[in-house]
C-alpha atoms as a PDB file:
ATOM      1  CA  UNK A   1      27.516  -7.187 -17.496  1.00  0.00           C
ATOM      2  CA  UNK A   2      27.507  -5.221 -14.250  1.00  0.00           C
ATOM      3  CA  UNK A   3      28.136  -1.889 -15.374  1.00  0.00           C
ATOM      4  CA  UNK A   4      25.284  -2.100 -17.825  1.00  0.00           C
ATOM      5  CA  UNK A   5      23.164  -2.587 -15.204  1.00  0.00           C
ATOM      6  CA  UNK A   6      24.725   0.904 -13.194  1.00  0.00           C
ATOM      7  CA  UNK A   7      24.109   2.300 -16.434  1.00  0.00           C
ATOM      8  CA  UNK A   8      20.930   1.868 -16.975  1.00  0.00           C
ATOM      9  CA  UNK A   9      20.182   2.871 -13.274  1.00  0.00           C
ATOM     10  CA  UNK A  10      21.940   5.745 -13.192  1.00  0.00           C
ATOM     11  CA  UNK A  11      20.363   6.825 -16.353  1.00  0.00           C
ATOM     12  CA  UNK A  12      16.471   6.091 -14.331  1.00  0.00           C
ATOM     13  CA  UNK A  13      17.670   8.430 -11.550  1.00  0.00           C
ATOM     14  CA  UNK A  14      16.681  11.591 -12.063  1.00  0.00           C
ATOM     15  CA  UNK A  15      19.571  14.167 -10.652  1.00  0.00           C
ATOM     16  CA  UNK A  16      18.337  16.601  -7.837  1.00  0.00           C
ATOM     17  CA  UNK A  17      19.149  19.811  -6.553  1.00  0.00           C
ATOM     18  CA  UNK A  18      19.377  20.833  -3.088  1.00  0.00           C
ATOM     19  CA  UNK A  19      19.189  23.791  -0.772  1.00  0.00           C
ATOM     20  CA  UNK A  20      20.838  22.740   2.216  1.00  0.00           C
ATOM     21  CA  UNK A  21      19.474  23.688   5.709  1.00  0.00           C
ATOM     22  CA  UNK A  22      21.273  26.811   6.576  1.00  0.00           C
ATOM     23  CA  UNK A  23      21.459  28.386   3.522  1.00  0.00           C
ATOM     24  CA  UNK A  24      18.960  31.834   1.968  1.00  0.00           C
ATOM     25  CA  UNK A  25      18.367  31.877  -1.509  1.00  0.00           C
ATOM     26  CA  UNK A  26      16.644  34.983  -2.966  1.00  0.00           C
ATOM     27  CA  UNK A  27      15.457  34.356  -6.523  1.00  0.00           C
ATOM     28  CA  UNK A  28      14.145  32.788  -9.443  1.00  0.00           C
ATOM     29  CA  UNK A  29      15.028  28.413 -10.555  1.00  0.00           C
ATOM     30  CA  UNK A  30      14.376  26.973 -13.471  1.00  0.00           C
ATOM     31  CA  UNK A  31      14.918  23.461 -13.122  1.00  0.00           C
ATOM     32  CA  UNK A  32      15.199  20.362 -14.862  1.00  0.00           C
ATOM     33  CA  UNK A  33      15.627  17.734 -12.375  1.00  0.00           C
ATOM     34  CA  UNK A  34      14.267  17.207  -8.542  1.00  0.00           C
ATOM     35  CA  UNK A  35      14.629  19.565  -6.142  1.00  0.00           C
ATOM     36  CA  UNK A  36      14.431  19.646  -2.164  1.00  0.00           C
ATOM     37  CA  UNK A  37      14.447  22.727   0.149  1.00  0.00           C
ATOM     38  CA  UNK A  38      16.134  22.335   3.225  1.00  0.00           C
ATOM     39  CA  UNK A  39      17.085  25.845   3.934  1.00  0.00           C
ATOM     40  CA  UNK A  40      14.880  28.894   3.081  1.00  0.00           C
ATOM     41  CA  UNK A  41      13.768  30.065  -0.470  1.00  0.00           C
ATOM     42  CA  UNK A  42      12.459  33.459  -1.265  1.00  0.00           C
ATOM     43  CA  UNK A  43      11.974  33.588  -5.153  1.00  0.00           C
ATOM     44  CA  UNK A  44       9.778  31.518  -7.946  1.00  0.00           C
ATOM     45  CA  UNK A  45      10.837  27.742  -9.407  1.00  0.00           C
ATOM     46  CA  UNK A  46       9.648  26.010 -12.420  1.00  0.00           C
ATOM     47  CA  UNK A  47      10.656  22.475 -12.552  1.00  0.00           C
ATOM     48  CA  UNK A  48       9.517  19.806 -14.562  1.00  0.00           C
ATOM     49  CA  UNK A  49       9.791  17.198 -11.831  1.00  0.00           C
ATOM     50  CA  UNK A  50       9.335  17.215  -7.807  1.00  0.00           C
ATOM     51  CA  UNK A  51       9.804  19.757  -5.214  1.00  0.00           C
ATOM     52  CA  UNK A  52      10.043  19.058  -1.978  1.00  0.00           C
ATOM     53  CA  UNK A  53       9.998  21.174   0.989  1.00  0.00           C
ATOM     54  CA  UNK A  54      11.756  19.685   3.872  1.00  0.00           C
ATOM     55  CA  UNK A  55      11.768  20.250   7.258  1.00  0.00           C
ATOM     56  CA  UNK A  56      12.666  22.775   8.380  1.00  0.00           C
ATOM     57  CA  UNK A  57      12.601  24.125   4.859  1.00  0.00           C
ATOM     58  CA  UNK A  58      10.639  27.431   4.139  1.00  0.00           C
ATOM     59  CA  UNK A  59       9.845  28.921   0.861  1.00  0.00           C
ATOM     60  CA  UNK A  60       8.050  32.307  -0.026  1.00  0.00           C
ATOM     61  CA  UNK A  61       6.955  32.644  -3.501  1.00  0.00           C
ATOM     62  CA  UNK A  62       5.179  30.359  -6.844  1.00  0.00           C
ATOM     63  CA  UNK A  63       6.113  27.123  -7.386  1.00  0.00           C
ATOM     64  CA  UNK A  64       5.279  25.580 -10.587  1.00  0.00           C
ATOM     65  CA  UNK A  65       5.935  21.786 -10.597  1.00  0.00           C
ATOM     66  CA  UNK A  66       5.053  18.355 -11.648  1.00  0.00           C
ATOM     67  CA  UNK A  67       4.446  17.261  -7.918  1.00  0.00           C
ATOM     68  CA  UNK A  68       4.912  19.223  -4.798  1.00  0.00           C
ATOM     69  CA  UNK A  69       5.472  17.831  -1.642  1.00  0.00           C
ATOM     70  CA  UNK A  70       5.610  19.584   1.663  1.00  0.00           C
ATOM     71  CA  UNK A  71       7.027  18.707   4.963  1.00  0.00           C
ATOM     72  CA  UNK A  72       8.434  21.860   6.101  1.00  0.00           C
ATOM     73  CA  UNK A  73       6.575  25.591   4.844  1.00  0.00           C
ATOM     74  CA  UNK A  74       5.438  27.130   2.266  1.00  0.00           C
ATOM     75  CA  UNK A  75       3.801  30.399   1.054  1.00  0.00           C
ATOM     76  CA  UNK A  76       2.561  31.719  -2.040  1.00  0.00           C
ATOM     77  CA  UNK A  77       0.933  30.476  -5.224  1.00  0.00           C
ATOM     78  CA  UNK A  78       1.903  26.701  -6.088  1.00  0.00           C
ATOM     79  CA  UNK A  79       1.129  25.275  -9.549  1.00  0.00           C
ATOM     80  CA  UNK A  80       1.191  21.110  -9.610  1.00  0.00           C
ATOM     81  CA  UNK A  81      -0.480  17.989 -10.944  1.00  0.00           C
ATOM     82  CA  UNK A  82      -0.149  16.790  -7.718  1.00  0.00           C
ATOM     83  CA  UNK A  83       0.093  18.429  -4.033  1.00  0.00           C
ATOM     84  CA  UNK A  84       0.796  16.759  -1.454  1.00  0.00           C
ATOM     85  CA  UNK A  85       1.057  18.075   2.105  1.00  0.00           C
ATOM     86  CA  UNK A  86       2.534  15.735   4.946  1.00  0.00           C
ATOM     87  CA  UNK A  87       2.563  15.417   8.927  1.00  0.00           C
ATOM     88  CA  UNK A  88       4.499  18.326  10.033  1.00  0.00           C
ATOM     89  CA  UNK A  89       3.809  20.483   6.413  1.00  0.00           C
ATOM     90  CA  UNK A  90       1.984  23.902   6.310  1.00  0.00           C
ATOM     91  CA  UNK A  91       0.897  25.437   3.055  1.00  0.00           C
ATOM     92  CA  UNK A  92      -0.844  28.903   3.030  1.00  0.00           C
ATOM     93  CA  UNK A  93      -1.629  30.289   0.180  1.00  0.00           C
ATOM     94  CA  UNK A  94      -3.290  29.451  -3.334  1.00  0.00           C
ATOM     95  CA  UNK A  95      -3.142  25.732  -5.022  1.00  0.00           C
ATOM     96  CA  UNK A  96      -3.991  25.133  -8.628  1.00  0.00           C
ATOM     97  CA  UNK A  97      -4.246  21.733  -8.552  1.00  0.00           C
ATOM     98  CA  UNK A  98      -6.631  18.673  -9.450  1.00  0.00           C
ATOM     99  CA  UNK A  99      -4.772  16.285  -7.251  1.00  0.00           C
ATOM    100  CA  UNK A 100      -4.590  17.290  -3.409  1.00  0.00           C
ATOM    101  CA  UNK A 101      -3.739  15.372  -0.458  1.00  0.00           C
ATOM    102  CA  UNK A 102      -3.054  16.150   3.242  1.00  0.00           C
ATOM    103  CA  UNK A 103      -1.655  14.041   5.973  1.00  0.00           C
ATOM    104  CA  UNK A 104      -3.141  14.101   9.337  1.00  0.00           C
ATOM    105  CA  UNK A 105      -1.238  16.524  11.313  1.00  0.00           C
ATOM    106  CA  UNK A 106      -0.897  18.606   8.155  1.00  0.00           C
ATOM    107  CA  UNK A 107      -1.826  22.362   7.852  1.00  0.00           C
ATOM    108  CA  UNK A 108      -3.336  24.176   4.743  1.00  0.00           C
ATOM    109  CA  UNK A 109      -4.707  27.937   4.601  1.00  0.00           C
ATOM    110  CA  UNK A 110      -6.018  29.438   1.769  1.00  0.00           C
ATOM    111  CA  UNK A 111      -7.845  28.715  -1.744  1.00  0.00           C
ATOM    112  CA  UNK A 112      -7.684  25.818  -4.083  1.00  0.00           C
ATOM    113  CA  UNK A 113      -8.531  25.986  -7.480  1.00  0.00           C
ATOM    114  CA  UNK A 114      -8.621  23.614 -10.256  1.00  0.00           C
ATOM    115  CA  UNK A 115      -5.784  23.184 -12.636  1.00  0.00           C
ATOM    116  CA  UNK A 116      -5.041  24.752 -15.927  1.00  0.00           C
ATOM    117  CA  UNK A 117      -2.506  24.007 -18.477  1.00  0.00           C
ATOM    118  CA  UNK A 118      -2.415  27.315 -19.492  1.00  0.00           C
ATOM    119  CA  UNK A 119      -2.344  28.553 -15.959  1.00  0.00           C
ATOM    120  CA  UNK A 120       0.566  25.976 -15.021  1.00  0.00           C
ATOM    121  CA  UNK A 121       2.982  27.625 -17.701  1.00  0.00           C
ATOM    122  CA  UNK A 122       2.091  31.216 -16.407  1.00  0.00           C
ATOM    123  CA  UNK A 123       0.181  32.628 -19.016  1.00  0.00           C
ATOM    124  CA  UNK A 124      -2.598  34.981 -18.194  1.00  0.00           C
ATOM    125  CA  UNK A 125      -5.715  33.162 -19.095  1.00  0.00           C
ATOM    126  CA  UNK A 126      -8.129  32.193 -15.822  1.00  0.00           C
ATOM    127  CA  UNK A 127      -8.588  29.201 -13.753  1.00  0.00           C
ATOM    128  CA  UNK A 128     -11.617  27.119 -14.120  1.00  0.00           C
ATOM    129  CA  UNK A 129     -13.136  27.065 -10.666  1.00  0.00           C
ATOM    130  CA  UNK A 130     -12.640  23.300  -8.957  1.00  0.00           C
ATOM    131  CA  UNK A 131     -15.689  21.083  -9.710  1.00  0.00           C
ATOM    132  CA  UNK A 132     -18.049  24.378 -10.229  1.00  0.00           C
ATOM    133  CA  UNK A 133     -17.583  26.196  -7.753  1.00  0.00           C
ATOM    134  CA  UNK A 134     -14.544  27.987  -6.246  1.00  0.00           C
ATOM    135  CA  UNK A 135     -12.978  26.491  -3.061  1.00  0.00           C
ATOM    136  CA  UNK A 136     -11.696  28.919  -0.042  1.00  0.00           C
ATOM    137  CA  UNK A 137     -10.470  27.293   2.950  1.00  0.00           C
ATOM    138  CA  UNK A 138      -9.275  29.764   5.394  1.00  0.00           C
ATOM    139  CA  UNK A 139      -8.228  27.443   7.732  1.00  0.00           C
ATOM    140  CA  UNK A 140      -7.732  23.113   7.684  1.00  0.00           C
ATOM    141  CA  UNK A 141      -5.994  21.267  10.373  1.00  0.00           C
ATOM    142  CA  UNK A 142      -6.678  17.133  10.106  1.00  0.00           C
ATOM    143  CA  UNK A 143      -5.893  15.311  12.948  1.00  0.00           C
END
């Protein structure tokens, strides 16, 4: 009777991978399963799940995933249904998403534009600008 129950747990946890603080990575993930960024990333990930960016975590590159969460740093071109960028997070760069939130105390620079499907798998066709007109925020600090 108990082990069913670890069972069926287990199988509702979704595995993650991690990059431990300390550690450089330099390339390309494809990922089935969570992932969080302790340590530094320079490279693209696809993942059908969550990223999160730690801190002190730092990333350089596209990151294409279900929901993005960032605590530490991140730079590039980022690709989610949902964004989300907390307290101590700073995102520069360019956000295709319909779905973004920042925490007080949360940095963003850069453009948002609205999501594509077609855009999210990396194809070439363009974004549709975010509610009609195209977003650029060069600088957003909330207190």
């Amino acid at each position: 009777m108990f082990s069913a129950k670890v069972t069926q747990d287990k199988a509702a946890t979704k595995h993650a991978t991690l990059l431990s603080e300390g550690c450089e990575l330099q390339g390309d993930l494809m990922l089935d399963c969570n992932m969080q960024i302790d340590g530094r990333l320079q490279g693209n990930i696809r993942s059908v799940h969550a990223v999160t960016i730690s801190q002190p975590g730092r990333v350089q590159g596209k990151i294409y995933a279900r929901h993005l969460i960032i605590k530490g740093s991140a730079e590039g071109e980022f690709y989610a249904e949902q964004v989300e960028i907390l307290q101590s997070g700073v995102l520069s760069g360019t956000i295709y998403s319909d779905n973004l939130s920042i925490e007080p105390g949360g940095r963003f620079i850069g453009e948002v534009q609205a999501a594509d499907a077609n855009r999210k798998t990396g194809s070439n066709k363009s974004v549709l600008p975010l509610r009609g007109a195209r977003g650029k925020v060069l600088s957003m600090t909330t207190a």
